[in-house]
N, C-alpha and C. Protein backbone atom coordinates (compact mmCIF):
# COMPACT_ATOMS: atom_id res chain seq x y z
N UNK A 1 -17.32 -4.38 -6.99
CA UNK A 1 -16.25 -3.52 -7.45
C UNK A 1 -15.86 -2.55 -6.33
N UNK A 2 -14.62 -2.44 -6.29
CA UNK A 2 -14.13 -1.00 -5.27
C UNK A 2 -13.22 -0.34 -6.10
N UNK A 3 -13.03 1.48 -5.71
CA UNK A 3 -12.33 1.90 -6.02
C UNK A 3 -11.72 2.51 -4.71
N UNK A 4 -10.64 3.08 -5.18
CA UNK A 4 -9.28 3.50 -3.86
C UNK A 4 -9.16 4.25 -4.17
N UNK A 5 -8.65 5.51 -3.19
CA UNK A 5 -8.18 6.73 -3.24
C UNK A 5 -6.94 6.86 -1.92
N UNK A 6 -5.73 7.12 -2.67
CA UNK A 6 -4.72 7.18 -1.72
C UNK A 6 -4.55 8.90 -1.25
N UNK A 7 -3.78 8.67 -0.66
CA UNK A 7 -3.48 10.58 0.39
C UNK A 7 -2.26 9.77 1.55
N UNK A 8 -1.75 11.35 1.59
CA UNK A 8 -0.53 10.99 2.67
C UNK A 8 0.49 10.94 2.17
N UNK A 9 0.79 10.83 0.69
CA UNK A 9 1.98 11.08 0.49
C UNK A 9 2.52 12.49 0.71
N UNK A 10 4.08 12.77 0.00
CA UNK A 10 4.58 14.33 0.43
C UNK A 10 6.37 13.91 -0.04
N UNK A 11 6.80 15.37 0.97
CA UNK A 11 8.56 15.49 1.01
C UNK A 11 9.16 15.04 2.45
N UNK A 12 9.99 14.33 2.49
CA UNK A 12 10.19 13.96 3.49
C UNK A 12 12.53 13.89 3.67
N UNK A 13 12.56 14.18 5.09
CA UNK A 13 14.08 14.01 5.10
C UNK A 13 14.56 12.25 4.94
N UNK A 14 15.41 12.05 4.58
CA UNK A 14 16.05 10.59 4.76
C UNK A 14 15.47 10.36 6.79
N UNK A 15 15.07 9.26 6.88
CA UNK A 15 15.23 9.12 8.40
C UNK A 15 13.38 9.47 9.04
N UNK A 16 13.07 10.07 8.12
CA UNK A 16 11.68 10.75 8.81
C UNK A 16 10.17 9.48 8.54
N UNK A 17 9.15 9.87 8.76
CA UNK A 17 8.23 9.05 8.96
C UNK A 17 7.13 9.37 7.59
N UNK A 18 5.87 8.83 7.11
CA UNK A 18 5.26 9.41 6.03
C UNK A 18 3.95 8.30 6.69
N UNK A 19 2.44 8.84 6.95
CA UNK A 19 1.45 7.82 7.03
C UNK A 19 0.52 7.79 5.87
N UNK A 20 0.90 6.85 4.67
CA UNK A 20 -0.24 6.86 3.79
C UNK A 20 -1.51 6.09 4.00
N UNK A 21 -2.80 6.59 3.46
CA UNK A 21 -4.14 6.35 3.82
C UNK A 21 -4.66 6.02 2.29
N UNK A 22 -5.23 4.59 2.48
CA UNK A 22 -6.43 4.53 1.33
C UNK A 22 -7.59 4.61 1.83
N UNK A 23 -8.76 5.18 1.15
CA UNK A 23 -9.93 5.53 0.98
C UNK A 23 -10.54 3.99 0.22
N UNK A 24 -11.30 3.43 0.43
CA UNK A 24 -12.09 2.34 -0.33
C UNK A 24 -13.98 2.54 -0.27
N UNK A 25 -14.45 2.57 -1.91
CA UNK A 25 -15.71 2.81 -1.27
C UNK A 25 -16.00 1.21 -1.49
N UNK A 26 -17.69 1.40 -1.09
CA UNK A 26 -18.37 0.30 -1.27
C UNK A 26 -18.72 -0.82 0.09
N UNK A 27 -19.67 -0.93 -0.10
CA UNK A 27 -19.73 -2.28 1.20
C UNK A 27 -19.37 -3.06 1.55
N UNK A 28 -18.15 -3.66 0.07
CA UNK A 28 -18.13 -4.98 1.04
C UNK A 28 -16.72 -4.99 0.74
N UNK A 29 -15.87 -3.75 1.71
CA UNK A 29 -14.59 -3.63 2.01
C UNK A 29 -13.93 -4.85 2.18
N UNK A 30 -14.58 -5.80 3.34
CA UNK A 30 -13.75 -6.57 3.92
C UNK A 30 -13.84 -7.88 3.07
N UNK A 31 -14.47 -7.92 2.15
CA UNK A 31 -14.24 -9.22 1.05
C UNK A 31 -12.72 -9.34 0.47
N UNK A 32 -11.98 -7.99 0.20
CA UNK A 32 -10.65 -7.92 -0.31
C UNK A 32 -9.64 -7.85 0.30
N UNK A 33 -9.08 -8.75 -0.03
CA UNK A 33 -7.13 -8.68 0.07
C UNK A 33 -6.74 -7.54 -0.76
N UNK A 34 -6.00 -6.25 0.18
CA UNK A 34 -5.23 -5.20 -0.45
C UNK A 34 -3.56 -5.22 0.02
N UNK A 35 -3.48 -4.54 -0.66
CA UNK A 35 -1.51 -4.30 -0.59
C UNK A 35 -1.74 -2.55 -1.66
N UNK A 36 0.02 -2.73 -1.05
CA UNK A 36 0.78 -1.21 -1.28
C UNK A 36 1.42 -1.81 -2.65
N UNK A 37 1.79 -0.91 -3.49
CA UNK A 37 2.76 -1.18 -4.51
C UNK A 37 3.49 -0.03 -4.61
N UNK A 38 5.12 0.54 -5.25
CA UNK A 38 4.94 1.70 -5.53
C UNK A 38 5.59 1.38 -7.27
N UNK A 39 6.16 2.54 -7.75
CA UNK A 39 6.53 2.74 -8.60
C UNK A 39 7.92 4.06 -8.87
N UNK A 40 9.30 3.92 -8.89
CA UNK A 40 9.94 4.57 -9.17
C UNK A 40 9.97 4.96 -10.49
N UNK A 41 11.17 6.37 -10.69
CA UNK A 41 10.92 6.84 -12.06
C UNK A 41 11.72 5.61 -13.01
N UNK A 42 11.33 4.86 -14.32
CA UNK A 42 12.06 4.19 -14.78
C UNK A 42 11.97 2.81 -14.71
N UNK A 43 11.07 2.51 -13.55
CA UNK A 43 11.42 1.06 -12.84
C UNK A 43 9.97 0.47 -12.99
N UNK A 44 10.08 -1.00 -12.51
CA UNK A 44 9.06 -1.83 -13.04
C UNK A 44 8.39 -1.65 -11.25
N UNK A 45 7.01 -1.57 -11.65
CA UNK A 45 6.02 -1.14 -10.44
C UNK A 45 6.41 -3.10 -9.51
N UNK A 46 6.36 -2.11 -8.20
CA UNK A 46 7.49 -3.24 -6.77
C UNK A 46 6.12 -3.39 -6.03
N UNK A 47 6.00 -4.31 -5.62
CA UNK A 47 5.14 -4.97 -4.20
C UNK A 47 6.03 -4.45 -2.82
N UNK A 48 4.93 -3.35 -2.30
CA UNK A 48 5.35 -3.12 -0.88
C UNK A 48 4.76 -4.13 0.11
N UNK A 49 3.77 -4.09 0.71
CA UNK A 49 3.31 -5.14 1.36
C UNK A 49 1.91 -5.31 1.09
N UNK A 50 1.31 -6.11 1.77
CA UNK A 50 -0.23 -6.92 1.36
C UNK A 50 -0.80 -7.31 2.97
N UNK A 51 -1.94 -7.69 2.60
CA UNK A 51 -2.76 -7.67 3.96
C UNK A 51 -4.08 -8.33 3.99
N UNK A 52 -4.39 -9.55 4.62
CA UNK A 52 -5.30 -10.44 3.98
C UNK A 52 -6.87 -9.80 4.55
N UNK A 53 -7.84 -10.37 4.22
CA UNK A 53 -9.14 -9.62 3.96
C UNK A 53 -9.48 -9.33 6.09
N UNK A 54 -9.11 -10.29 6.90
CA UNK A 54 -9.57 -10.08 7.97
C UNK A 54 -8.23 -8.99 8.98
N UNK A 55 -7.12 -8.72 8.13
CA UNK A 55 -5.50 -8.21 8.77
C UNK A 55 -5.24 -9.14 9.66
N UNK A 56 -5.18 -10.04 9.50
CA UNK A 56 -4.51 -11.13 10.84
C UNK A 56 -3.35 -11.64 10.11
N UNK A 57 -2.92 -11.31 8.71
CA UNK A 57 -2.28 -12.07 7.92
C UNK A 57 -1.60 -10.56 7.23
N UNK A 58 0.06 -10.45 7.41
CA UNK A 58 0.79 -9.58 6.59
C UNK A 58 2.01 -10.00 6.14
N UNK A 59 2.37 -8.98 4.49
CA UNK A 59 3.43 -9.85 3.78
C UNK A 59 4.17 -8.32 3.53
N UNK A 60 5.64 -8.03 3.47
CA UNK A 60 6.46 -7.15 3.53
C UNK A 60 7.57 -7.74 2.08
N UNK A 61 7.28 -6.76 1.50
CA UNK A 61 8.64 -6.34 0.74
C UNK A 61 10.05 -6.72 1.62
N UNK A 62 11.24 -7.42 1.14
CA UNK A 62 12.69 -7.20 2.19
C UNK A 62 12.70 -5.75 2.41
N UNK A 63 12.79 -4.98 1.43
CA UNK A 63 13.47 -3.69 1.32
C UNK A 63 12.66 -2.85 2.40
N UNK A 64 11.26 -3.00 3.19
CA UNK A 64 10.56 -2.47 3.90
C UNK A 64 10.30 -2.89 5.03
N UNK A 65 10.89 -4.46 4.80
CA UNK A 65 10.13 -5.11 6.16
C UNK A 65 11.26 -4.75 7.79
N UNK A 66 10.49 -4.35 8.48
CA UNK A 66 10.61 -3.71 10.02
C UNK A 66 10.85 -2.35 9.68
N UNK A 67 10.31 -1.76 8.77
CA UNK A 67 10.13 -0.13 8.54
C UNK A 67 9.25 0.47 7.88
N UNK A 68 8.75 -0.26 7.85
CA UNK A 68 6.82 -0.08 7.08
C UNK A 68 6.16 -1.04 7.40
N UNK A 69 4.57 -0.82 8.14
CA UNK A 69 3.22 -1.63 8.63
C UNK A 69 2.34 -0.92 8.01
N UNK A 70 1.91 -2.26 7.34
CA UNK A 70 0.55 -2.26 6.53
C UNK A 70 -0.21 -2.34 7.58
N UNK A 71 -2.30 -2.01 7.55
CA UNK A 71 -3.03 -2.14 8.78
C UNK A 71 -4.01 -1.49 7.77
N UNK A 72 -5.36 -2.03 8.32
CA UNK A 72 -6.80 -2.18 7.58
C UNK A 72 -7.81 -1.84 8.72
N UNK A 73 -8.76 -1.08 8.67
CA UNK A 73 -9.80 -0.42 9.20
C UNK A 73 -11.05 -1.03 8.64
N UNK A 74 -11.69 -2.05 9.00
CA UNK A 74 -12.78 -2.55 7.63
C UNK A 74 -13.90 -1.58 8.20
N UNK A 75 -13.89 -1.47 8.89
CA UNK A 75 -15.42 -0.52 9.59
C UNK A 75 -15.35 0.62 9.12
N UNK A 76 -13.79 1.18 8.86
CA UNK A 76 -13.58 2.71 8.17
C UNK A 76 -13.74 2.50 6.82
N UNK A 77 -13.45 1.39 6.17
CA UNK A 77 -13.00 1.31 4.89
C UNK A 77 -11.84 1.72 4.30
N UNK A 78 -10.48 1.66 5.20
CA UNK A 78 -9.89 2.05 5.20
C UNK A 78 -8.28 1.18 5.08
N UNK A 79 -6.86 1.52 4.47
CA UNK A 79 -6.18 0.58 4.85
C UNK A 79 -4.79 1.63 4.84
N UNK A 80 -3.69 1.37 5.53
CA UNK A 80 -2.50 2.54 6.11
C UNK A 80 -1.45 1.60 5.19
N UNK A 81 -0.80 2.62 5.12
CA UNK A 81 0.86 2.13 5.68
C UNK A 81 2.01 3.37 6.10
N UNK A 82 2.10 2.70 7.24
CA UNK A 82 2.86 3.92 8.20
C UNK A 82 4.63 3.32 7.73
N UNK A 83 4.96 4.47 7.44
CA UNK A 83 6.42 4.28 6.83
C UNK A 83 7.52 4.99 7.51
N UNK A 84 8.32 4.38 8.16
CA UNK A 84 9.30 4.69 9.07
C UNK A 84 10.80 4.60 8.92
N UNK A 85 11.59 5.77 9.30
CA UNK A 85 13.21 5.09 8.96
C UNK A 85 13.36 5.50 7.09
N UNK A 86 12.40 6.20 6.72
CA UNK A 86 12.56 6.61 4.92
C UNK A 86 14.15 6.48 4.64
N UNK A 87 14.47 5.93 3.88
CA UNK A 87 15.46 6.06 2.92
C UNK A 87 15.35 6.84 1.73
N UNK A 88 16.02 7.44 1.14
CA UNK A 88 16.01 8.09 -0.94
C UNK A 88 15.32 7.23 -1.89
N UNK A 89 15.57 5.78 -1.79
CA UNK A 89 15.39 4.64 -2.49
C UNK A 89 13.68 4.76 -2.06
N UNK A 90 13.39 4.65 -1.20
CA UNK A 90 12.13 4.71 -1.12
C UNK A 90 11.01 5.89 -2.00
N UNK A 91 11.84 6.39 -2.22
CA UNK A 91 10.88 6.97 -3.68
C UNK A 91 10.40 6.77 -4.62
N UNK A 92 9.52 7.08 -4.66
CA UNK A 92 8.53 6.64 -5.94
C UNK A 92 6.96 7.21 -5.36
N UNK A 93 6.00 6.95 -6.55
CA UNK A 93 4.63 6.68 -6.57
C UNK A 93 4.13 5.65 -6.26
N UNK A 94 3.46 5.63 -4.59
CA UNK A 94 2.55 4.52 -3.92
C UNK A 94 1.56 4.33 -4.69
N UNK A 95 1.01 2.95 -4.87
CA UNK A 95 -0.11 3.11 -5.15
C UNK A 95 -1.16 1.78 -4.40
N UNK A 96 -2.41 2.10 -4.16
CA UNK A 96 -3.37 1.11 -2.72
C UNK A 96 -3.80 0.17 -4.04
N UNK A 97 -4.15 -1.11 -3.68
CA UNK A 97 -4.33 -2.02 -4.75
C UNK A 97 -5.06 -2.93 -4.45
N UNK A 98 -6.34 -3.30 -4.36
CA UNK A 98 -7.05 -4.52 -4.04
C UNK A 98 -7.40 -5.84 -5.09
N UNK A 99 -7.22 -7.30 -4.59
CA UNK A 99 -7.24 -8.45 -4.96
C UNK A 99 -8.66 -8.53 -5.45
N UNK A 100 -9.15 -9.18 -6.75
CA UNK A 100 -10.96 -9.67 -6.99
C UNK A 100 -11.48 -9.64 -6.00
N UNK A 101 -12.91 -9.87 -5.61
CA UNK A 101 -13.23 -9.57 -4.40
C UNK A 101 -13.70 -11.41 -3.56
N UNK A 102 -13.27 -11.74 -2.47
CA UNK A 102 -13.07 -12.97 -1.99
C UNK A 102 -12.03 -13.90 -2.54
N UNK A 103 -10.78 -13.30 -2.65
CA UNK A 103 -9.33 -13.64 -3.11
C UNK A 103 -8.72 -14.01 -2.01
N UNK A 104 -8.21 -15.42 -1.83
CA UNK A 104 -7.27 -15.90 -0.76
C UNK A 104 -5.87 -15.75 -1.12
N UNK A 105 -5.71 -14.81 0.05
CA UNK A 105 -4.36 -14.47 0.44
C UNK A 105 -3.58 -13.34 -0.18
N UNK A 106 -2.42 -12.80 0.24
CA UNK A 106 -1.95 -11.54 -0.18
C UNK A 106 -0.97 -12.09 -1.55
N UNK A 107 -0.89 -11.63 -2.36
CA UNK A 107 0.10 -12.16 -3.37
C UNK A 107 1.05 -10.80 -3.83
N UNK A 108 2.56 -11.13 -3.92
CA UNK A 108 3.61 -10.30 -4.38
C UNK A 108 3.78 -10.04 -6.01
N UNK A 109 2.86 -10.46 -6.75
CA UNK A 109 2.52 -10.36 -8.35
C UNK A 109 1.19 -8.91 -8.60
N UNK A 110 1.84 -8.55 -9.66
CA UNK A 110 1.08 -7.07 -9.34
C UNK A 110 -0.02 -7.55 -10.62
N UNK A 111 -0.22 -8.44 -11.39
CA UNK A 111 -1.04 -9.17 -12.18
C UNK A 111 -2.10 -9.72 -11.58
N UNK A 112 -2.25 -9.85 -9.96
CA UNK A 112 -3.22 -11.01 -9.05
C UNK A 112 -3.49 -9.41 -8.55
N UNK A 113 -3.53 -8.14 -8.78
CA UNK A 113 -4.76 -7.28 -8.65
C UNK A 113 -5.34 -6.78 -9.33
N UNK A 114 -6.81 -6.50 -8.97
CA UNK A 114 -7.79 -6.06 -10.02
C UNK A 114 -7.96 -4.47 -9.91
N UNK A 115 -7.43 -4.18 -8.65
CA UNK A 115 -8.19 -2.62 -8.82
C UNK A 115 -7.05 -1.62 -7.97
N UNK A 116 -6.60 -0.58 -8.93
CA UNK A 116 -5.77 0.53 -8.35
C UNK A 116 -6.27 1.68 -8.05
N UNK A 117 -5.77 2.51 -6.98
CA UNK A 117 -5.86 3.73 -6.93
C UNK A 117 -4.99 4.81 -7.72
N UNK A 118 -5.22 5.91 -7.62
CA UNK A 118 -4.12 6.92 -8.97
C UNK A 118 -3.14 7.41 -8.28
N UNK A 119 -1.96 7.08 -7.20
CA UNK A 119 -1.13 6.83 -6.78
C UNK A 119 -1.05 8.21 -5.96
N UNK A 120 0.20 7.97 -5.01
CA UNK A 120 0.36 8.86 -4.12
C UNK A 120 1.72 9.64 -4.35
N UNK A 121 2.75 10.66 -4.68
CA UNK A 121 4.44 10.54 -4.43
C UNK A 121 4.42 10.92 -3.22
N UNK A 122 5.90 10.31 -3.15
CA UNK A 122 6.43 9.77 -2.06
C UNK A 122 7.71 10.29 -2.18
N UNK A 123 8.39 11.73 -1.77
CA UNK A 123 9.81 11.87 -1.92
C UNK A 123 10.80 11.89 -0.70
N UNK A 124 11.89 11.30 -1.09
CA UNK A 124 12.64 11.09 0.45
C UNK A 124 14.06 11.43 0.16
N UNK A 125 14.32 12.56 0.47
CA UNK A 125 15.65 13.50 0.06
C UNK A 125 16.97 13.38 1.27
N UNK A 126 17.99 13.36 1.07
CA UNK A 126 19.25 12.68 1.95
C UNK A 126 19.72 14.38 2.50
């Protein structure tokens, strides 16, 4: 079992940068495939990106991809996503999300994860 703890969210201008950080305990970090999800007010919780158990393998949202990198620390226990170029739309509640543990591959279905963190906001004002 792991649990996550996200940080790094905040207020941010349209255009500006935001680095969110998950926390993962437990030993055997690197057994799991994690990803970002967030959640706007109203809206059905979105797949940001995913990141397979060794990071040699990454999957991007359209709406993010070449303005957000996912990236995994297994020695820290750790996994980012550095968010660049913010838009308004990009608001919502992040939340860090890991796959059962020895799960192949990153998946864009928020049903193929087992374990959330209690989310991060994320505001991005024009």
């Amino acid at each position: 079992q792991v649990q996550l703890v996200e940080s790094g969210g905040g207020s941010v201008q349209a255009g500006g940068s935001l680095r969110l950080s998950c926390a993962a305990s437990g030993r055997t970090f690197s057994s799991y495939v994690v990803g970002w999800f967030r959640q706007a007010l109203g809206n059905e919780r979105e797949f940001v990106a995913g990141i397979t158990r060794s990071g040699l393998s990454t999957d991007y949202a359209s709406s993010v991809k070449g303005r957000f990198t996912i990236s995994r620390d297994n020695g820290k226990n750790m996994v980012y996503l550095q968010m660049n170029s913010l838009k308004p739309e990009d608001t919502a509640v992040y939340y860090c999300t890991a796959r059962r543990e020895y799960a192949s591959g990153t998946s864009r279905r928020k049903n193929d994860y087992d374990y959330w963190g209690q989310g991060t906001q994320v505001t991005v004002s024009s």
